[in-house]
Protein backbone atom coordinates (compact mmCIF):
# COMPACT_ATOMS: atom_id res chain seq x y z
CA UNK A 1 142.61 86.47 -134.15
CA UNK A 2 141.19 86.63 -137.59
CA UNK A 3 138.49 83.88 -138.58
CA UNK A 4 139.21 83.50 -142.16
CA UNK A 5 136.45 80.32 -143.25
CA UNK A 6 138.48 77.17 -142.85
CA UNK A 7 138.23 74.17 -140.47
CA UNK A 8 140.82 71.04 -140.37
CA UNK A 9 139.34 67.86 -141.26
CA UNK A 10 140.56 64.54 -140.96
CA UNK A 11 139.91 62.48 -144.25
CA UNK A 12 140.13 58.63 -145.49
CA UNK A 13 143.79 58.55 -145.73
CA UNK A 14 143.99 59.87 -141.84
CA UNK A 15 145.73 63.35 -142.62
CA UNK A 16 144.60 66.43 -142.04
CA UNK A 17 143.53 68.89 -144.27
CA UNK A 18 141.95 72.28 -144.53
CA UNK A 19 138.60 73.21 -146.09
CA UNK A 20 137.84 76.35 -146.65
CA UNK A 21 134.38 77.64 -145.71
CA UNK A 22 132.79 76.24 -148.78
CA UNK A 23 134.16 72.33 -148.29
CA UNK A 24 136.46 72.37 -150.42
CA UNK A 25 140.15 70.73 -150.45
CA UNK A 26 142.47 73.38 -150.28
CA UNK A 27 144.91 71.80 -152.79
CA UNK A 28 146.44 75.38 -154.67
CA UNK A 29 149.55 75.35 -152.63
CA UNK A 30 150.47 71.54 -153.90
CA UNK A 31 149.20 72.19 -157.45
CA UNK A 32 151.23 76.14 -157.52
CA UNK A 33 154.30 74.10 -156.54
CA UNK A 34 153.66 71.27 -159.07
CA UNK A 35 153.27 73.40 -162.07
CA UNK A 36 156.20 75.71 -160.90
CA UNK A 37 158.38 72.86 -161.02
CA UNK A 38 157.21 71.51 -163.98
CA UNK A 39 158.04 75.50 -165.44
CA UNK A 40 161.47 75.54 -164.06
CA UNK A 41 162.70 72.74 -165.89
CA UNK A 42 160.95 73.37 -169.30
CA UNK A 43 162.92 76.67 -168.60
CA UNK A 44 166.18 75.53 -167.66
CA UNK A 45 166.30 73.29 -170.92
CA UNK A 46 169.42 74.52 -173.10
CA UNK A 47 168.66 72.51 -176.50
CA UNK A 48 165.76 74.84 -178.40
CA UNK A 49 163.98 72.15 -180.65
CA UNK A 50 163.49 74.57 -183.62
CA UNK A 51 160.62 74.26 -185.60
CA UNK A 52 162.14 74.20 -189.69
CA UNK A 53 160.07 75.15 -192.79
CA UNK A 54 160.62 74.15 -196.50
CA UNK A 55 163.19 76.48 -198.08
CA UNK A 56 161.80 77.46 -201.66
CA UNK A 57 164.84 79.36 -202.26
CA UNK A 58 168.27 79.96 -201.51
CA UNK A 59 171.67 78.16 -201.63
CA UNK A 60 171.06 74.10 -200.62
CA UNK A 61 174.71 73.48 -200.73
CA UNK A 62 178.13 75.25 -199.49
CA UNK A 63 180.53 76.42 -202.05
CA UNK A 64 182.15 73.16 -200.73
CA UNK A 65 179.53 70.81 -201.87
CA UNK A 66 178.41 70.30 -197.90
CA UNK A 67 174.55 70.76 -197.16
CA UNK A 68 173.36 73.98 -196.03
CA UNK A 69 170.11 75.53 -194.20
CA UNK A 70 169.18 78.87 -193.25
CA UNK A 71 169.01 80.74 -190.11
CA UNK A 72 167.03 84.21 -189.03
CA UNK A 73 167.40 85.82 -186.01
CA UNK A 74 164.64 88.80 -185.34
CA UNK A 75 164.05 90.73 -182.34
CA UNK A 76 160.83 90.98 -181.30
CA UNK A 77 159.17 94.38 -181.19
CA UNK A 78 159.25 95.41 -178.06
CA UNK A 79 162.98 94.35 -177.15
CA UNK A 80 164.01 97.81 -176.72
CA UNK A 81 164.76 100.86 -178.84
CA UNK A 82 168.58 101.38 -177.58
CA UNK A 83 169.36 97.78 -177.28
CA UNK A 84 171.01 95.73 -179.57
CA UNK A 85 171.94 92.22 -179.67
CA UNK A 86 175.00 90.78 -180.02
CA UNK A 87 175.18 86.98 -182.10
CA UNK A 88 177.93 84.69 -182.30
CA UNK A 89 177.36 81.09 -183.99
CA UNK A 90 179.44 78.24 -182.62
CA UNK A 91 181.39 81.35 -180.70
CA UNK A 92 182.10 83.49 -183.84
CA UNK A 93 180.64 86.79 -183.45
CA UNK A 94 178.10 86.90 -186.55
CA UNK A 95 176.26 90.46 -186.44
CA UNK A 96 175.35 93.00 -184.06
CA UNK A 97 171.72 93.23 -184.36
CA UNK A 98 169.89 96.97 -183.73
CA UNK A 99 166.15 97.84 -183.80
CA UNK A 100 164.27 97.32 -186.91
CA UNK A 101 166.80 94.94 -188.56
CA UNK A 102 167.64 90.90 -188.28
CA UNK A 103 170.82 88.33 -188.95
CA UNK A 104 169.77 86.30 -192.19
CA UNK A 105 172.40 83.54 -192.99
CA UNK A 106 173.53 80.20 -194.54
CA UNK A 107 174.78 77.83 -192.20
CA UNK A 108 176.53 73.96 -192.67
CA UNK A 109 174.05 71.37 -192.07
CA UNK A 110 174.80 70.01 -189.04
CA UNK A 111 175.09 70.68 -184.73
CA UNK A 112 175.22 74.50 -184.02
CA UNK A 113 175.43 76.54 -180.77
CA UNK A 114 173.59 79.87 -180.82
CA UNK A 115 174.61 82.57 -178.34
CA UNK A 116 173.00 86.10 -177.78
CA UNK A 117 174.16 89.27 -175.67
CA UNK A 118 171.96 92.47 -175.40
CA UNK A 119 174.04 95.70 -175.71
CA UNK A 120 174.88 97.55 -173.78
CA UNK A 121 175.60 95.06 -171.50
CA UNK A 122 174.87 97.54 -168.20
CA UNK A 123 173.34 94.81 -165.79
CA UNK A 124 175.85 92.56 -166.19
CA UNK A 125 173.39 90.10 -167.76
CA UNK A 126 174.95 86.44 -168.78
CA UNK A 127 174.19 85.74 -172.41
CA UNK A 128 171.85 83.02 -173.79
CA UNK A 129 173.24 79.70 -175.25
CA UNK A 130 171.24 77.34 -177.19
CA UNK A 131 171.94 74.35 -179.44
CA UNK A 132 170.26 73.97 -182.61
CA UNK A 133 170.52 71.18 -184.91
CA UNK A 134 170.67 72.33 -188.87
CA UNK A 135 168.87 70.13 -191.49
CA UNK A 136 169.55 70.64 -195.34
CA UNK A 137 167.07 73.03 -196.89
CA UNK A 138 165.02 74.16 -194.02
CA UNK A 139 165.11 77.53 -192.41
CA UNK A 140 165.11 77.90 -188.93
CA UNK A 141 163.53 81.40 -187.07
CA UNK A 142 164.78 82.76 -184.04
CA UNK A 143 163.11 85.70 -182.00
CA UNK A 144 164.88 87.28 -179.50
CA UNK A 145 162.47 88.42 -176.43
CA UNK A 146 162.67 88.66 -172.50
CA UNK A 147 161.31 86.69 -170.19
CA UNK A 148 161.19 88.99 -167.01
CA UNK A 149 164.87 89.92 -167.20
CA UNK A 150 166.86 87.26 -168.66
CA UNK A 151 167.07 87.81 -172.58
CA UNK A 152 165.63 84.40 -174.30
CA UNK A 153 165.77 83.04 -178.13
CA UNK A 154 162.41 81.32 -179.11
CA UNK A 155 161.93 79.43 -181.75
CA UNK A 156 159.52 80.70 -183.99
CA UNK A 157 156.99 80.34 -186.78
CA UNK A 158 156.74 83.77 -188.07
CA UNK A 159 159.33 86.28 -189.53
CA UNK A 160 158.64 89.97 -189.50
CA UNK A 161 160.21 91.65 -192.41
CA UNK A 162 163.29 94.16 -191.28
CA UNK A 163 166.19 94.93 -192.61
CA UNK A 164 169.08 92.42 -192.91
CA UNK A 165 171.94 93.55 -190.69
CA UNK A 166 175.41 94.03 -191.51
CA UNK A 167 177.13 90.64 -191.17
CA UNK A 168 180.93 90.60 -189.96
């Protein structure tokens, strides 16, 4: 049997707990499960509250007279070099986006759904689906990234200059 440094200890409440050889509360486990928790459902949260900026430029209206904003969607630079991503807005596909380039377009003010696919699609991944609410004038920036192996759209503050890809 290994001795490792701990003893139980009763305290106030009457449980037990176990100090390690120092005296202190071993609370990690409780606090690691906490904050995992917590993680999982910031996570699991479909709406993406965009952050918008000023437009200084740029259509503010529709042909149709209807309000308008702007939308970007970048990859970010270490996506991968034979991957491309594949964007359809409210389930219209928009623009396959490869390496070094980015979807730039005007969209109706208003409720949107967002939905990305990397390509090729080898691992069988499930795309990612995110609403977005539109607001006249303001341009909203998407990067596309993973988070271990799921692909993920942030919202973001920055856009990194590529070249606008071909929009079907």
């Amino acid at each position: 049997m290994i001795e490792r440094g701990t003893e139980i200890v009763k305290v106030e409440s009457g449980k037990s707990r176990q100090r390690d050889k120092f005296g202190a509360m071993n609370v990690f486990p409780k606090l690691f499960f906490s904050a995992a928790a917590v993680f999982a459902v910031l996570v699991s949260a479909t709406d993406t509250v965009a952050t918008a900026t000023p437009s200084n430029g740029g259509p503010t209206t529709s042909s149709t007279g209807h309000p308008t904003g702007r939308l970007i969607v970048q990859r970010a630079p270490n996506f991968g070099t034979d991957l491309s991503i594949r964007l359809l807005i409210d389930g219209k596909k928009v623009a396959d986006i490869p390496r070094n380039q980015h979807y730039g377009g005007v969209l109706a003010a208003g409720r949107h759904v967002l939905t990305a696919l990397a390509l090729p699609n080898t691992q069988s991944r499930r795309p990612i689906t995110i609403g977005v609410t539109i607001k006249s004038r303001q341009v909203y920036i998407f990067t596309a990234t993973w988070e271990g192996d799921r692909l993920a759209l942030r919202s973001s503050n920055f856009y990194m200059p590529t070249v606008r890809a071909n929009v079907r």
